[in-house]
C-alpha atoms as a PDB file:
ATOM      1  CA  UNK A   1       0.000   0.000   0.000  1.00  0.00           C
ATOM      2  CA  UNK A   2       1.399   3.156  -0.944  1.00  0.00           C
ATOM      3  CA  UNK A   3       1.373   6.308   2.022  1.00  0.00           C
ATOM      4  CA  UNK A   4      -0.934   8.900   0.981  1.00  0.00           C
ATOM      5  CA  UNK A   5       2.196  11.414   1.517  1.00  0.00           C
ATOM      6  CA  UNK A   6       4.051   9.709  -0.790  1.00  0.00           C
ATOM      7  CA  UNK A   7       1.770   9.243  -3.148  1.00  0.00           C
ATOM      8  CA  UNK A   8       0.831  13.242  -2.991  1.00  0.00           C
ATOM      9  CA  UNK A   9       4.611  14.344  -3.391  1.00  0.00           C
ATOM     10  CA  UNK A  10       4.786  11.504  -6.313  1.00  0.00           C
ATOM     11  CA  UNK A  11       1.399  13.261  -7.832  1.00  0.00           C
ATOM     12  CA  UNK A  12       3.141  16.813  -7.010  1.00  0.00           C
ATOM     13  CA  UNK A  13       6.697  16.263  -8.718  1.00  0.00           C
ATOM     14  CA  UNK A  14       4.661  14.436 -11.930  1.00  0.00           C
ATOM     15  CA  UNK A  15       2.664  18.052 -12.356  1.00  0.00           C
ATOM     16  CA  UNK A  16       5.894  20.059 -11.565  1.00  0.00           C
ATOM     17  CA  UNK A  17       7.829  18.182 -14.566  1.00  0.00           C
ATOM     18  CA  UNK A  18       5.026  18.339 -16.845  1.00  0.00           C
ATOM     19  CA  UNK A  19       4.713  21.869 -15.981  1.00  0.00           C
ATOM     20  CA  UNK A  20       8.750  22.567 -16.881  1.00  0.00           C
ATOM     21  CA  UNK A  21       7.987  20.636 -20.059  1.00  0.00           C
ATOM     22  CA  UNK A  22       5.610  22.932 -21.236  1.00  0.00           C
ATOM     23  CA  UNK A  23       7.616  25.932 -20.133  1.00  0.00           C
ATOM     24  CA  UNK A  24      10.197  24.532 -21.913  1.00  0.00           C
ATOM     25  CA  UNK A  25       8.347  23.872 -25.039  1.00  0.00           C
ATOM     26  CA  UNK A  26       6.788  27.117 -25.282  1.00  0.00           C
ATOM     27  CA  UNK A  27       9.908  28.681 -24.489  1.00  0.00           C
ATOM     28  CA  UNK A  28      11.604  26.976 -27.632  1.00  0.00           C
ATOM     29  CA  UNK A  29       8.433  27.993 -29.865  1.00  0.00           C
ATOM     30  CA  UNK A  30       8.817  31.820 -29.291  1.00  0.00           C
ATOM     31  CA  UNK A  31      12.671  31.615 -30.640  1.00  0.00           C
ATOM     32  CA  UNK A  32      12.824  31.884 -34.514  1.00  0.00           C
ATOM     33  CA  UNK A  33      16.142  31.997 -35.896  1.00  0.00           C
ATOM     34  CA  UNK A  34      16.755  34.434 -39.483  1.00  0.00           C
ATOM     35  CA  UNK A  35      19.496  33.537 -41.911  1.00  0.00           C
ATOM     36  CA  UNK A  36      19.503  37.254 -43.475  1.00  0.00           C
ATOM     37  CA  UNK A  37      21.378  38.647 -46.448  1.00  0.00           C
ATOM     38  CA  UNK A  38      24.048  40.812 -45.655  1.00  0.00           C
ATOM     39  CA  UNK A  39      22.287  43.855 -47.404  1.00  0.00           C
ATOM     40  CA  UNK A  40      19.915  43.545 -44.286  1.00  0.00           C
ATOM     41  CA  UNK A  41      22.492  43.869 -41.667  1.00  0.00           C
ATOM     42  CA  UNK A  42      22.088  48.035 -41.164  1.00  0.00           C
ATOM     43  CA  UNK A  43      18.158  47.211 -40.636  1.00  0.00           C
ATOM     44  CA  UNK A  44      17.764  43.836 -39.704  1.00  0.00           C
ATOM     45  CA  UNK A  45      17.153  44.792 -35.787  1.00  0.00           C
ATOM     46  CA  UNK A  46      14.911  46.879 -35.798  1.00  0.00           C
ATOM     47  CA  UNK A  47      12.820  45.249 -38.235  1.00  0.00           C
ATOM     48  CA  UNK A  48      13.126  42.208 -35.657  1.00  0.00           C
ATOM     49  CA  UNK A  49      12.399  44.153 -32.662  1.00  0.00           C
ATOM     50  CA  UNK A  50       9.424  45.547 -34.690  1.00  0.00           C
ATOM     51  CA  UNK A  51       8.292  42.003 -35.355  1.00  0.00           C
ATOM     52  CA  UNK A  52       8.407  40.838 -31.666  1.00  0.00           C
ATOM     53  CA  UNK A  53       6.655  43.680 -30.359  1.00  0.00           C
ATOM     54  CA  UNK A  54       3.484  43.127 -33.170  1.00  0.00           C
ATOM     55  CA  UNK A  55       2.907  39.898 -31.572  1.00  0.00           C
ATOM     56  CA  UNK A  56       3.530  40.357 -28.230  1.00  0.00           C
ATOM     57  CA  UNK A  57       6.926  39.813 -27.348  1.00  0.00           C
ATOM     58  CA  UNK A  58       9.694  37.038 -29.122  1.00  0.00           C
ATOM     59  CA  UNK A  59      13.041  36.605 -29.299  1.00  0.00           C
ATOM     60  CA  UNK A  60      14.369  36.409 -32.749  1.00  0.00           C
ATOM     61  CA  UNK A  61      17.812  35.444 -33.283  1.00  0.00           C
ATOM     62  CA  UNK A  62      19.215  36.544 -37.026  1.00  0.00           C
ATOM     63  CA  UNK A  63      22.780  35.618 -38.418  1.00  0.00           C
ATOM     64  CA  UNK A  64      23.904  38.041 -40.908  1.00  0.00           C
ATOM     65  CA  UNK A  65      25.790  36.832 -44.239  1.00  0.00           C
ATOM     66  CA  UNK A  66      25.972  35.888 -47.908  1.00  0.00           C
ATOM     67  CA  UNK A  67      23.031  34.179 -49.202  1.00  0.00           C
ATOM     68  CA  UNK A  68      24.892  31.645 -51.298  1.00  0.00           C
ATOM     69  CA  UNK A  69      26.994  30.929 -47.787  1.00  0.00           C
ATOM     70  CA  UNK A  70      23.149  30.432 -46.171  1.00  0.00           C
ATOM     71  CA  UNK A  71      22.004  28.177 -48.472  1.00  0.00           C
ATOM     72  CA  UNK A  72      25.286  25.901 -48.215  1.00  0.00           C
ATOM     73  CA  UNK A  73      24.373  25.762 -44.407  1.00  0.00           C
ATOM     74  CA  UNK A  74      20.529  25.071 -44.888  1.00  0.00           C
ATOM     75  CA  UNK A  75      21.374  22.183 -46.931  1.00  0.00           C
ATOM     76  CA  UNK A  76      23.819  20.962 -44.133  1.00  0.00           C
ATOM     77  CA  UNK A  77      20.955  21.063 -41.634  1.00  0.00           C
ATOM     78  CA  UNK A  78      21.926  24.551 -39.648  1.00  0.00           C
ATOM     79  CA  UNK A  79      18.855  25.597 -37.620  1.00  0.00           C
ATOM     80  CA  UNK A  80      17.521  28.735 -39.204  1.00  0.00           C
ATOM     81  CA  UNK A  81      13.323  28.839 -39.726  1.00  0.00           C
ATOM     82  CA  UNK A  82      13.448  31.588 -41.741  1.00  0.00           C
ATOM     83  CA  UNK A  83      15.582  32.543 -44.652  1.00  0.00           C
ATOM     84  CA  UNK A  84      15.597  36.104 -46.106  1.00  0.00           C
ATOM     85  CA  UNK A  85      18.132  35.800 -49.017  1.00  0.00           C
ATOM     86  CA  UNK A  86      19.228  38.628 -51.544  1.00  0.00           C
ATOM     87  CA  UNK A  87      18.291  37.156 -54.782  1.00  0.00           C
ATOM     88  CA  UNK A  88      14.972  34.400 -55.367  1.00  0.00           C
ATOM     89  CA  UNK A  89      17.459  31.658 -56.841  1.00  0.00           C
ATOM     90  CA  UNK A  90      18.501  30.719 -53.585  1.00  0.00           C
ATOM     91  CA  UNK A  91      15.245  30.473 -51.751  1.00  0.00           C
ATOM     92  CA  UNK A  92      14.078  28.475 -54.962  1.00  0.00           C
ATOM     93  CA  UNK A  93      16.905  25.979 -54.821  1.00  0.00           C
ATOM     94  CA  UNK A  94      16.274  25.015 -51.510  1.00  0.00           C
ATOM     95  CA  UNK A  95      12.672  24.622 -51.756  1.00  0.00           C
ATOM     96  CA  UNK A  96      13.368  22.224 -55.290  1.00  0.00           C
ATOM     97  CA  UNK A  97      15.522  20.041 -53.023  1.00  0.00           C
ATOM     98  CA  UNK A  98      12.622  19.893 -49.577  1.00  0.00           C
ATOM     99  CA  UNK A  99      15.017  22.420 -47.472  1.00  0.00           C
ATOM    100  CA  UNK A 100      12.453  24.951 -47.590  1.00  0.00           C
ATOM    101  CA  UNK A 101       8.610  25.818 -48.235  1.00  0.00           C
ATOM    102  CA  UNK A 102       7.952  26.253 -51.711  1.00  0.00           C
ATOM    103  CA  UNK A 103       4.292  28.145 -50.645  1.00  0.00           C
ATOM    104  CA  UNK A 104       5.787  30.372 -48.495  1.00  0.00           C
ATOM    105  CA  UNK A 105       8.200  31.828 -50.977  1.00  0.00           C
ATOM    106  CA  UNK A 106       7.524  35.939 -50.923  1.00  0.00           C
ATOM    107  CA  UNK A 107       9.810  38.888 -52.775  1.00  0.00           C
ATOM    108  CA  UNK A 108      10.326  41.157 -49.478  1.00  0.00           C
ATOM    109  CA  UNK A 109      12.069  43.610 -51.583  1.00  0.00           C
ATOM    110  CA  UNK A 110      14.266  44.798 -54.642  1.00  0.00           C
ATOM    111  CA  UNK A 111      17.941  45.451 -53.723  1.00  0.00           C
ATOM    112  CA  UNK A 112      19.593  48.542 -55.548  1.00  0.00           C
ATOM    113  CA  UNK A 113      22.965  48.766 -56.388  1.00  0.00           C
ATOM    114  CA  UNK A 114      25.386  51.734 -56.281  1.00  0.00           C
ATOM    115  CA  UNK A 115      29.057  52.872 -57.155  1.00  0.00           C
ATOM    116  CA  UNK A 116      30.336  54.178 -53.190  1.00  0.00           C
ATOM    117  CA  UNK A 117      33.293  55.898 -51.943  1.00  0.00           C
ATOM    118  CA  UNK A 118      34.580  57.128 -49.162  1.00  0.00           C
ATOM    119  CA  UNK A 119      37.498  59.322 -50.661  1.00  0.00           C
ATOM    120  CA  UNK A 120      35.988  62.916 -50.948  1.00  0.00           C
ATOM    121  CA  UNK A 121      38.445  63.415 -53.734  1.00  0.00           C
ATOM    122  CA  UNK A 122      36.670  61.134 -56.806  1.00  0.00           C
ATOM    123  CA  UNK A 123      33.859  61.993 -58.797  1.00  0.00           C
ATOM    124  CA  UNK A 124      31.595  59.011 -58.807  1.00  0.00           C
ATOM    125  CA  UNK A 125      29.390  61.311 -61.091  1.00  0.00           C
ATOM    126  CA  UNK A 126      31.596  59.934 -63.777  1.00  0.00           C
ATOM    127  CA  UNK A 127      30.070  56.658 -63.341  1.00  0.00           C
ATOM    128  CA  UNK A 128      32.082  53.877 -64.970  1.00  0.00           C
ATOM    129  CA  UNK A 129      34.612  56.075 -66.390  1.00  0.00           C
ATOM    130  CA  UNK A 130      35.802  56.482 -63.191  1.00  0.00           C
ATOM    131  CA  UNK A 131      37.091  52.920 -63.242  1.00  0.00           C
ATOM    132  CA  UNK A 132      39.226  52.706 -65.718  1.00  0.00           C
ATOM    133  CA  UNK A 133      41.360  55.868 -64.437  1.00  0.00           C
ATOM    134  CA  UNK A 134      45.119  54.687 -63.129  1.00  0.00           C
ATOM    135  CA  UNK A 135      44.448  56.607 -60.107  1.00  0.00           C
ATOM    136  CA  UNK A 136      42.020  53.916 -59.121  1.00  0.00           C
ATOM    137  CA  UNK A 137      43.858  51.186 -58.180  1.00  0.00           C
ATOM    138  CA  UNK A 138      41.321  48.838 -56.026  1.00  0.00           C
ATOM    139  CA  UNK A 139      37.838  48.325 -56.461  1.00  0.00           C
ATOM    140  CA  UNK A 140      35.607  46.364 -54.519  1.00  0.00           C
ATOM    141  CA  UNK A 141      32.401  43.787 -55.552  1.00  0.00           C
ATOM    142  CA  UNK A 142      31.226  41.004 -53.416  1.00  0.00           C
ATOM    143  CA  UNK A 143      31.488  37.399 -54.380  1.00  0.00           C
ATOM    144  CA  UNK A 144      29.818  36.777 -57.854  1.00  0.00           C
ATOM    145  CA  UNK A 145      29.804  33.237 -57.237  1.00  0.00           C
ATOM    146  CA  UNK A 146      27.873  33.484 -53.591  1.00  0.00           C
ATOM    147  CA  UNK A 147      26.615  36.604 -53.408  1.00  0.00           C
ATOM    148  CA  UNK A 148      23.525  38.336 -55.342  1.00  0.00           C
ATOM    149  CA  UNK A 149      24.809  42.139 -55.124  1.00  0.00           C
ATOM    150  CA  UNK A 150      28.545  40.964 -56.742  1.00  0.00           C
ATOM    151  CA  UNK A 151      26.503  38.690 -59.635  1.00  0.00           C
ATOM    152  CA  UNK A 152      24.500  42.457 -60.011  1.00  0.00           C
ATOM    153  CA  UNK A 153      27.894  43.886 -60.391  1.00  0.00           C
ATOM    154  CA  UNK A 154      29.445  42.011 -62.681  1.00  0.00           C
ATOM    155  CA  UNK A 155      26.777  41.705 -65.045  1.00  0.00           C
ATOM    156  CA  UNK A 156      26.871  45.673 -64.765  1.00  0.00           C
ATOM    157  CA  UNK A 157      30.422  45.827 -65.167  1.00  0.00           C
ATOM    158  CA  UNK A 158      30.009  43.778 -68.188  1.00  0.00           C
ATOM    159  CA  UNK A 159      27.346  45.005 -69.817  1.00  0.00           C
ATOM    160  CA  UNK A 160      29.225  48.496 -69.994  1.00  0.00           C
ATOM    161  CA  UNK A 161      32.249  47.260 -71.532  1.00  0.00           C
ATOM    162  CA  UNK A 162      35.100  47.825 -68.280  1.00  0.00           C
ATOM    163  CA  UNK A 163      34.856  43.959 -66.752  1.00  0.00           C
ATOM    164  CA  UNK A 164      37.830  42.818 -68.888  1.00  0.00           C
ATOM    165  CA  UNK A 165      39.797  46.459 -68.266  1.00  0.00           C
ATOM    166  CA  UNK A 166      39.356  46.158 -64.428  1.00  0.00           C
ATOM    167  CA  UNK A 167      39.585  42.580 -63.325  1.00  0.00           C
ATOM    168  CA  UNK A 168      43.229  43.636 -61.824  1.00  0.00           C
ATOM    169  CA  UNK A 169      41.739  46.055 -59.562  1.00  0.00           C
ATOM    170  CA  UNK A 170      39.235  43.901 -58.668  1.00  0.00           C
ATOM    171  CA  UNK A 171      38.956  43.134 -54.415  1.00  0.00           C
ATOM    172  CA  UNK A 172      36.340  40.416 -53.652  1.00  0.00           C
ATOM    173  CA  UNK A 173      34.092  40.843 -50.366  1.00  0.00           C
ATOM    174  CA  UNK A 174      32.827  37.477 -48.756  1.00  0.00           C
ATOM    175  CA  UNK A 175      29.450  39.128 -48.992  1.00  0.00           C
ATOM    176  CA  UNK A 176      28.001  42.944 -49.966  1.00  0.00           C
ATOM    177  CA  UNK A 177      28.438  43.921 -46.112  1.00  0.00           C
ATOM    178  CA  UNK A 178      32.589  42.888 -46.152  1.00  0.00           C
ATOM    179  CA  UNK A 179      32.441  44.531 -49.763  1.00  0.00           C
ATOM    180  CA  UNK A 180      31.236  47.688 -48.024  1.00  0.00           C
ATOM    181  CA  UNK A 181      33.862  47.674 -45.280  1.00  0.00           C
ATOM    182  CA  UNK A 182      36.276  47.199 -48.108  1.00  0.00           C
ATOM    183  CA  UNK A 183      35.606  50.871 -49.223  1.00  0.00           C
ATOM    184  CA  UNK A 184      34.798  52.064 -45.554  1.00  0.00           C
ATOM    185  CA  UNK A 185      38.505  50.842 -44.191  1.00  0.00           C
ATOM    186  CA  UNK A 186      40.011  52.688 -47.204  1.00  0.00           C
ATOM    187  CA  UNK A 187      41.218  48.808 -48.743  1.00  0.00           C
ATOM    188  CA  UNK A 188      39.261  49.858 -51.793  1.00  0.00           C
ATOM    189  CA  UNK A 189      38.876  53.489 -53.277  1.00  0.00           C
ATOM    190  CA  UNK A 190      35.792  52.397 -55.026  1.00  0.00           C
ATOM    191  CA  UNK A 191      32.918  49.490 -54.048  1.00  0.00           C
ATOM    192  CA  UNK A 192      29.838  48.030 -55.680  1.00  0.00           C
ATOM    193  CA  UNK A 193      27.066  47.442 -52.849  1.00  0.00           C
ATOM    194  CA  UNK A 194      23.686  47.749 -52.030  1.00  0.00           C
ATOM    195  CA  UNK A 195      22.253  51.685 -51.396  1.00  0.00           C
ATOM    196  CA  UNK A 196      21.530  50.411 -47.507  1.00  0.00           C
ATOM    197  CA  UNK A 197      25.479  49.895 -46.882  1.00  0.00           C
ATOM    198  CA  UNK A 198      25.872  54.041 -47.286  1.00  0.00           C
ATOM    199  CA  UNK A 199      23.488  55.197 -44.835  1.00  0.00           C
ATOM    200  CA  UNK A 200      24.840  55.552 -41.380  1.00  0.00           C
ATOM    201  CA  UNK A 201      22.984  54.561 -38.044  1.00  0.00           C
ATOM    202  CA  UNK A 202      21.004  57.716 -38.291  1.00  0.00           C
ATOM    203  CA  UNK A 203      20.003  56.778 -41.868  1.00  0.00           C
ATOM    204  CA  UNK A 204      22.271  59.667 -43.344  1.00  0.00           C
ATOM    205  CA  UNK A 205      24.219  58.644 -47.142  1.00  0.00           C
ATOM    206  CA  UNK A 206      27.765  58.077 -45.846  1.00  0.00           C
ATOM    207  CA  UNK A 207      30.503  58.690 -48.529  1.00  0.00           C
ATOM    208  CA  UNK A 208      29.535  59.896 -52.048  1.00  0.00           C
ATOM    209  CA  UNK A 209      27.677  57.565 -54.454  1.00  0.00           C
ATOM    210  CA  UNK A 210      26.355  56.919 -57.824  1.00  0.00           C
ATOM    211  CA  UNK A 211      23.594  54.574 -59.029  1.00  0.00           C
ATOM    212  CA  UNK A 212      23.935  52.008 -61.182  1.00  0.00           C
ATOM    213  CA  UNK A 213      21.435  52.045 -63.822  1.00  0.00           C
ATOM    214  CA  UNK A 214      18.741  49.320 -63.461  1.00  0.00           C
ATOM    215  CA  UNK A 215      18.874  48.466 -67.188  1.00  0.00           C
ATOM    216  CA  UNK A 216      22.441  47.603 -66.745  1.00  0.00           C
ATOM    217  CA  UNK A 217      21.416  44.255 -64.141  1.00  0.00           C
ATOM    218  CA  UNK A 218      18.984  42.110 -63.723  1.00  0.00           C
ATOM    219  CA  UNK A 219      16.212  43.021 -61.017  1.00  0.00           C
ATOM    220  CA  UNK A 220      17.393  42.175 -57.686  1.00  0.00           C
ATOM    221  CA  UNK A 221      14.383  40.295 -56.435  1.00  0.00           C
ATOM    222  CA  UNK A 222      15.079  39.796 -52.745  1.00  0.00           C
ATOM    223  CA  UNK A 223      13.227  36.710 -51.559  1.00  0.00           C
ATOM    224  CA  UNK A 224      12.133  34.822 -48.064  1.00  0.00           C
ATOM    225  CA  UNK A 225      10.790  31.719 -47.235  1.00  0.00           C
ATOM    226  CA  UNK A 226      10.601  29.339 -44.629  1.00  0.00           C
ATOM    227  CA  UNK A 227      12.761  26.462 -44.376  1.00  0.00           C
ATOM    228  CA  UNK A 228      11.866  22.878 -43.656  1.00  0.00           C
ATOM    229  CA  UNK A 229      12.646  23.330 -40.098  1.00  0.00           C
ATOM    230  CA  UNK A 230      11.099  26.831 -39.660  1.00  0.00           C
ATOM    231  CA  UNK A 231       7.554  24.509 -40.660  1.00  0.00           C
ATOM    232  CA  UNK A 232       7.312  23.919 -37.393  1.00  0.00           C
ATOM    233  CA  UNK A 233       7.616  27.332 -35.816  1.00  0.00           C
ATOM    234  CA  UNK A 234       4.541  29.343 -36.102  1.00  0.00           C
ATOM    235  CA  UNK A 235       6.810  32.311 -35.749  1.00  0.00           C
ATOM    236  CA  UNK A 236       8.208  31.715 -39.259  1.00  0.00           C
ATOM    237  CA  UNK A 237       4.923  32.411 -41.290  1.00  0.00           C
ATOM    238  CA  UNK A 238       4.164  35.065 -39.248  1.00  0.00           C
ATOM    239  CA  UNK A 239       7.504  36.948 -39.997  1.00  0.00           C
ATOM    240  CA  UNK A 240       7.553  36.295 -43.625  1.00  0.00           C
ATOM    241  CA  UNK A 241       3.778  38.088 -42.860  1.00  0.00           C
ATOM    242  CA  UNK A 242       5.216  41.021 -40.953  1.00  0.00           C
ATOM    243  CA  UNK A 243       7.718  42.102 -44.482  1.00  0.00           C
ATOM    244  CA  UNK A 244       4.703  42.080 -46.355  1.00  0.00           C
ATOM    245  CA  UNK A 245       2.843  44.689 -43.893  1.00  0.00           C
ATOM    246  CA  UNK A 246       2.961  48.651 -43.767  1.00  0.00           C
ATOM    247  CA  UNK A 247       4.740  48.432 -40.784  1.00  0.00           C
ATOM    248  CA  UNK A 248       7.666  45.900 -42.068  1.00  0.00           C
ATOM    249  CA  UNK A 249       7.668  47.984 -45.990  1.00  0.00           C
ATOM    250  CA  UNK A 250       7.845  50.907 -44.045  1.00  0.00           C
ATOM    251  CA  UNK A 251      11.067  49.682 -42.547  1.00  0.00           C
ATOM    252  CA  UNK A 252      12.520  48.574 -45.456  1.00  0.00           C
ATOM    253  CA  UNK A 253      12.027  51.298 -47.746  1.00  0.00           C
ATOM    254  CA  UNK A 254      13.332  53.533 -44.739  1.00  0.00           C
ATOM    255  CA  UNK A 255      16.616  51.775 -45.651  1.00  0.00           C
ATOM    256  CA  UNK A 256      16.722  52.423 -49.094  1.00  0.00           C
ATOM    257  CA  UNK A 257      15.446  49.050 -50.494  1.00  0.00           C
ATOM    258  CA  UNK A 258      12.404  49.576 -53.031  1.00  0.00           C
ATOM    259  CA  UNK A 259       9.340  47.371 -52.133  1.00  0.00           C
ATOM    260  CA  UNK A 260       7.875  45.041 -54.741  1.00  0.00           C
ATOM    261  CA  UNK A 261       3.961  44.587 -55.542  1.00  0.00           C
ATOM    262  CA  UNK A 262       2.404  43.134 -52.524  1.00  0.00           C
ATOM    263  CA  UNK A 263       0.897  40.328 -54.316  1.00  0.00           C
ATOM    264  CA  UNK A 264       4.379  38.752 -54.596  1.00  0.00           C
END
């Protein structure tokens, strides 16, 4: 026969674990974890903080890089729910292969690219011509092979004729944000990068910089979706949700990105 005291504390520690696994469960529901394209990086917390607050609190954890490095890592099972790449190739790949969500696929924005300096002393008015004088001596793109923004640039770069004329000068950033600090640190006179990499904290254009013509690349369709994992988190669909609304298009186009039609 078991004592009724003992058989109250047994009762009392069951509900006290089942209580810690539900805390505990809940508690790993409101994380969501964002792979997000290194054009993202100068915005990417407040649009997070933004995001928690519209639902009532969350803690979202984001990992800043290139999107061709991010979809390596998706493949190879890293954790991430959500992925906000900097092209739709990406995002496409993975969902071809299972590693992501093929419904949830959305275009959160449309990168634009710029010439940048930091060297008070060049005219980047001059657009491409400015390349090809000796003075410059090291100009910086981002990965062509990983990264969206450095594919933009080199199709740019080769659709005006310099590609083959600069290639010596050419510096290659892991992603656009390391192409940025490239031109920042004074390791490259000139850079290619998105127009969110020249705004400082206070959202003021850094530097001196020229647009590239949008004829000259192909659109750069930004695109999110949730990953095989993320399926699970309820958090992931809703975020994806939140870049579509005024309040997350209001963030992004605060940061220079344009905003694509909302049906997409």
């Amino acid at each position: 026969m078991i004592h009724p005291l003992r058989q109250r504390l047994t009762q009392m520690a069951l509900g006290l674990a089942a209580s810690l696994s539900l805390i505990s469960v809940s508690s790993a529901a409101s994380v969501l974890r964002v792979a997000a394209a290194a054009d993202l990086a100068i915005c990417i917390d407040e649009i997070n903080g933004t995001f928690a607050k519209s639902i009532g609190g969350a803690d979202v954890k984001a990992s800043i890089g290139s999107s061709g490095n991010f979809f390596a890592q998706i493949k190879n099972g890293a954790p991430f729910d959500v992925f906000l790449s900097a092209d739709t190739h990406y995002p496409r790949e993975l969902a071809k292969t299972g590693f992501a969500d093929a419904a949830t696929l959305i275009v959160y924005a449309h990168g634009q690219l710029v010439m940048w300096t930091n060297d008070p002393k060049l005219d980047v008015s001059a657009g491409f011509g400015l390349l090809t004088d000796p003075k410059i001596r090291r100009i910086a793109i981002a990965n062509p092979d990983i990264a969206p923004y450095g594919r933009a640039a080199k199709t740019a770069l080769e659709r005006a004729g310099v590609w083959d004329a600069i290639k010596p000068k050419l510096v290659f950033g892991e992603n656009v944000a390391q192409t940025a600090q490239f031109v920042e640190t004074g390791n490259a006179q000139v850079g290619f990068v998105g127009i969110s990499h020249i705004k400082s904290s206070d959202n003021a254009v850094k530097g001196r910089a020229w647009q590239v013509p949008a004829e000259l690349f192909p659109l750069i369709e930004q695109g999110g979706i949730v990953t095989a994992k993320g399926q699970s988190n309820s958090l992931a669909a809703k975020y994806l949700d939140f870049l579509r609304s005024d309040a997350g298009r209001t963030i992004l186009l605060k940061y220079g990105f344009s905003l694509p039609d909302r049906r997409q």
